[in-house]
N, C-alpha and C. Protein backbone atom coordinates (compact mmCIF):
# COMPACT_ATOMS: atom_id res chain seq x y z
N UNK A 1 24.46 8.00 24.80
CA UNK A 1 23.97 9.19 24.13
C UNK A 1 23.67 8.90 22.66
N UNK A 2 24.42 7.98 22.04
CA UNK A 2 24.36 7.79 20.78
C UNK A 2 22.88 7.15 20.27
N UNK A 3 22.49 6.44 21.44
CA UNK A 3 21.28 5.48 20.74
C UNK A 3 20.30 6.64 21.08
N UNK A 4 19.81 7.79 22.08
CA UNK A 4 19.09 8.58 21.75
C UNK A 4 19.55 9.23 20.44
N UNK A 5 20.29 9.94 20.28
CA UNK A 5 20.43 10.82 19.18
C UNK A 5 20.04 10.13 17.92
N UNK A 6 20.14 8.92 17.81
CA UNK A 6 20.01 7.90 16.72
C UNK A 6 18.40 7.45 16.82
N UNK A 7 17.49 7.11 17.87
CA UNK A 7 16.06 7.72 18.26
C UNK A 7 15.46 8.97 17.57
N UNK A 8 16.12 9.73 17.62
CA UNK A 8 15.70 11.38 17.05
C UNK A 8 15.75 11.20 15.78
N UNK A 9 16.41 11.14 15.15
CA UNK A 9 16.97 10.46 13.49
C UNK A 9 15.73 9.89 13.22
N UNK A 10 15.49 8.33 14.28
CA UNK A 10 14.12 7.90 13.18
C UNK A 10 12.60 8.32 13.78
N UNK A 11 12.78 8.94 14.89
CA UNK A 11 11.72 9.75 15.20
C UNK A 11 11.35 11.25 13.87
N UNK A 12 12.28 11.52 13.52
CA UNK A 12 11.64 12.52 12.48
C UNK A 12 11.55 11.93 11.04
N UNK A 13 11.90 10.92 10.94
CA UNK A 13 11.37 10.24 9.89
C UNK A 13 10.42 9.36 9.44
N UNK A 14 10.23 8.79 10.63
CA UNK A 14 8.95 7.55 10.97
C UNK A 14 7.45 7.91 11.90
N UNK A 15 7.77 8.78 12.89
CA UNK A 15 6.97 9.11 13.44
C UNK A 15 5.62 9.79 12.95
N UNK A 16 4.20 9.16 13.83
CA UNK A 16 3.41 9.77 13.31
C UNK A 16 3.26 10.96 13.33
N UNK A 17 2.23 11.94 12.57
CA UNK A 17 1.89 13.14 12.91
C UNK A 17 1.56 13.59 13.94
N UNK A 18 2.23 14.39 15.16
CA UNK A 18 1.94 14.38 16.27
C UNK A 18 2.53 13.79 16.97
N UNK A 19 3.19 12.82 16.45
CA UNK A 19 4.01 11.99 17.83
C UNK A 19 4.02 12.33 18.51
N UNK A 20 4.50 12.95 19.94
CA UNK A 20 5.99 13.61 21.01
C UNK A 20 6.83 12.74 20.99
N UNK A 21 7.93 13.44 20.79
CA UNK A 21 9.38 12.58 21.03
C UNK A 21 9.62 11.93 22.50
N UNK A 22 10.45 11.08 22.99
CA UNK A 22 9.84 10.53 23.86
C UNK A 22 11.57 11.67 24.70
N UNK A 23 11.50 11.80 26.06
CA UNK A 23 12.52 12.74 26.45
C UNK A 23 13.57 11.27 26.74
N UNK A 24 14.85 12.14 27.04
CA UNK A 24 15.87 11.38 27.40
C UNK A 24 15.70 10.31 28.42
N UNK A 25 15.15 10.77 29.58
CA UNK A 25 14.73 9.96 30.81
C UNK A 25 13.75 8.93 29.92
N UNK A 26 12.84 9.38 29.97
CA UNK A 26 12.02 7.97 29.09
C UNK A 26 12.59 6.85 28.13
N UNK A 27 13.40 7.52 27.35
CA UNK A 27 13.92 6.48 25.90
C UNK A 27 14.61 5.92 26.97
N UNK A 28 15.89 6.41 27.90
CA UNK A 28 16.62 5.37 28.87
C UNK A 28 15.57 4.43 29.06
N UNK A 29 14.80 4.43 30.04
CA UNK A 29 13.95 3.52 30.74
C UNK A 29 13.56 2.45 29.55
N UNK A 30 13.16 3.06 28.83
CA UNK A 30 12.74 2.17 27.93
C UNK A 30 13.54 1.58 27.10
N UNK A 31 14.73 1.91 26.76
CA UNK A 31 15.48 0.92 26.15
C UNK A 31 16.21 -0.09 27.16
N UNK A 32 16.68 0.46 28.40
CA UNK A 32 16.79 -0.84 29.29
C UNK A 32 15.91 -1.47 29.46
N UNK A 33 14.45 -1.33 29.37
CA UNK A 33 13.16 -2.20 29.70
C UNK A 33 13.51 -3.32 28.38
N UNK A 34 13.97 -3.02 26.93
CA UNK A 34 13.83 -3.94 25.62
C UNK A 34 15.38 -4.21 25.78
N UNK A 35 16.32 -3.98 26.26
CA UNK A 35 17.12 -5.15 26.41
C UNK A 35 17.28 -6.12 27.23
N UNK A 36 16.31 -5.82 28.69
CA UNK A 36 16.19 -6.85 29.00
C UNK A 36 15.29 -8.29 28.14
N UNK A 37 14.42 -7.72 27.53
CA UNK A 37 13.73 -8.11 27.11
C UNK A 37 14.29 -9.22 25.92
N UNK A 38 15.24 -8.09 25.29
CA UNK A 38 15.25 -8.84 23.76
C UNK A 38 16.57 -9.71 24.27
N UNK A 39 16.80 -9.82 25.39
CA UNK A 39 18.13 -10.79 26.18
C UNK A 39 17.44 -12.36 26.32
N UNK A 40 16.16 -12.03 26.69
CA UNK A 40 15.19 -13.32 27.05
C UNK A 40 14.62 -13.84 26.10
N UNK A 41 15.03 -12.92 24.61
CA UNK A 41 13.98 -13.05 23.23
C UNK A 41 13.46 -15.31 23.27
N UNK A 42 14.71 -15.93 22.97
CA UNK A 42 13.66 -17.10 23.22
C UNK A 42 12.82 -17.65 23.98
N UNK A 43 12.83 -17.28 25.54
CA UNK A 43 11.94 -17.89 26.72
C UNK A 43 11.21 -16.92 26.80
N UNK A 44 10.72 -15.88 26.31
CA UNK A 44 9.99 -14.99 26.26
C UNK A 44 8.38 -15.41 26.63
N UNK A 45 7.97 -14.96 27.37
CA UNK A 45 6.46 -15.35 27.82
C UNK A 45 5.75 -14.60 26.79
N UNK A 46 3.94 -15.03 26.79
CA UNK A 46 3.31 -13.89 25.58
C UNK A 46 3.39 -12.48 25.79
N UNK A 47 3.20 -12.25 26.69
CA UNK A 47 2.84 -10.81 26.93
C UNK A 47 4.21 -10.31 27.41
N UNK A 48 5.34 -10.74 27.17
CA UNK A 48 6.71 -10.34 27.67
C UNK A 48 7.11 -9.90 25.94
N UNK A 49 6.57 -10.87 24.98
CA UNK A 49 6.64 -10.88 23.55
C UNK A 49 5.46 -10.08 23.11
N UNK A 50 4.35 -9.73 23.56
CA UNK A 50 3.62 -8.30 23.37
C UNK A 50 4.62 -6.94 23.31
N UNK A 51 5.07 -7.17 24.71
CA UNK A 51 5.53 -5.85 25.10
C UNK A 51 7.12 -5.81 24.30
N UNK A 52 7.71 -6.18 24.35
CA UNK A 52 8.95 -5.96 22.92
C UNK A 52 8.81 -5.87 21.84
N UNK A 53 7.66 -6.20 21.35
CA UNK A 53 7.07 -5.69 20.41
C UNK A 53 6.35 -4.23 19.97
N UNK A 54 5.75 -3.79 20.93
CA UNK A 54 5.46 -2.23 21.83
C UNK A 54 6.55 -1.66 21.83
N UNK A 55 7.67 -1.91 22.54
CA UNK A 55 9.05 -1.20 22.65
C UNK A 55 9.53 -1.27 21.25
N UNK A 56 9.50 -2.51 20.58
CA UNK A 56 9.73 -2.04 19.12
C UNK A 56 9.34 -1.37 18.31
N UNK A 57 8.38 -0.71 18.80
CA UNK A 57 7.46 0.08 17.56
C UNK A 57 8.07 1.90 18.44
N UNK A 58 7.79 1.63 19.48
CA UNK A 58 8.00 3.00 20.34
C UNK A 58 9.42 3.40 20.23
N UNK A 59 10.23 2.42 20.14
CA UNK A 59 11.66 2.70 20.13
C UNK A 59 12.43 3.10 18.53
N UNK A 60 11.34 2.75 17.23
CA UNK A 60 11.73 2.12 15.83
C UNK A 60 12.66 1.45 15.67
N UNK A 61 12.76 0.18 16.45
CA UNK A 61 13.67 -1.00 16.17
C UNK A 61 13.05 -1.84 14.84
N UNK A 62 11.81 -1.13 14.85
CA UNK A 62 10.89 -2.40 13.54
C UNK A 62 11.39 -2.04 12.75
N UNK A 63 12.37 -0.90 12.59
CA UNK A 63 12.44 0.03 10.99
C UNK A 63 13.84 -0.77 10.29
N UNK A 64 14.23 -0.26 9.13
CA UNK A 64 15.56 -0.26 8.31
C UNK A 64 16.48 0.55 9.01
């Protein structure tokens, strides 16, 4: 619960105009989708390293 609520935090601070917040069901999915991901961070294929990168921006892992 904590890493959504902590989502919301930099969703109203970072997000563009318009965003939609992404719902509970979604941020799940998607943050298990980037830890698998960021688990593989060195053998990472390109487009495996596209897409964690995507999840990083969607998730604001890029942020402070």
């Amino acid at each position: 619960m904590k890493g959504y609520f902590e989502y919301l935090e930099l969703h109203s601070y970072f997000a563009s105009v318009g965003q939609p917040k992404l719902s509970r069901v979604e941020f799940d999915a998607l943050q298990a989708e980037y830890v698998v991901l960021a688990a593989k961070h060195p053998a990472l294929t390109i487009a495996e390293r596209g897409r964690l990168n995507e999840l990083k921006t969607v998730l604001f892992r890029d942020k402070p």
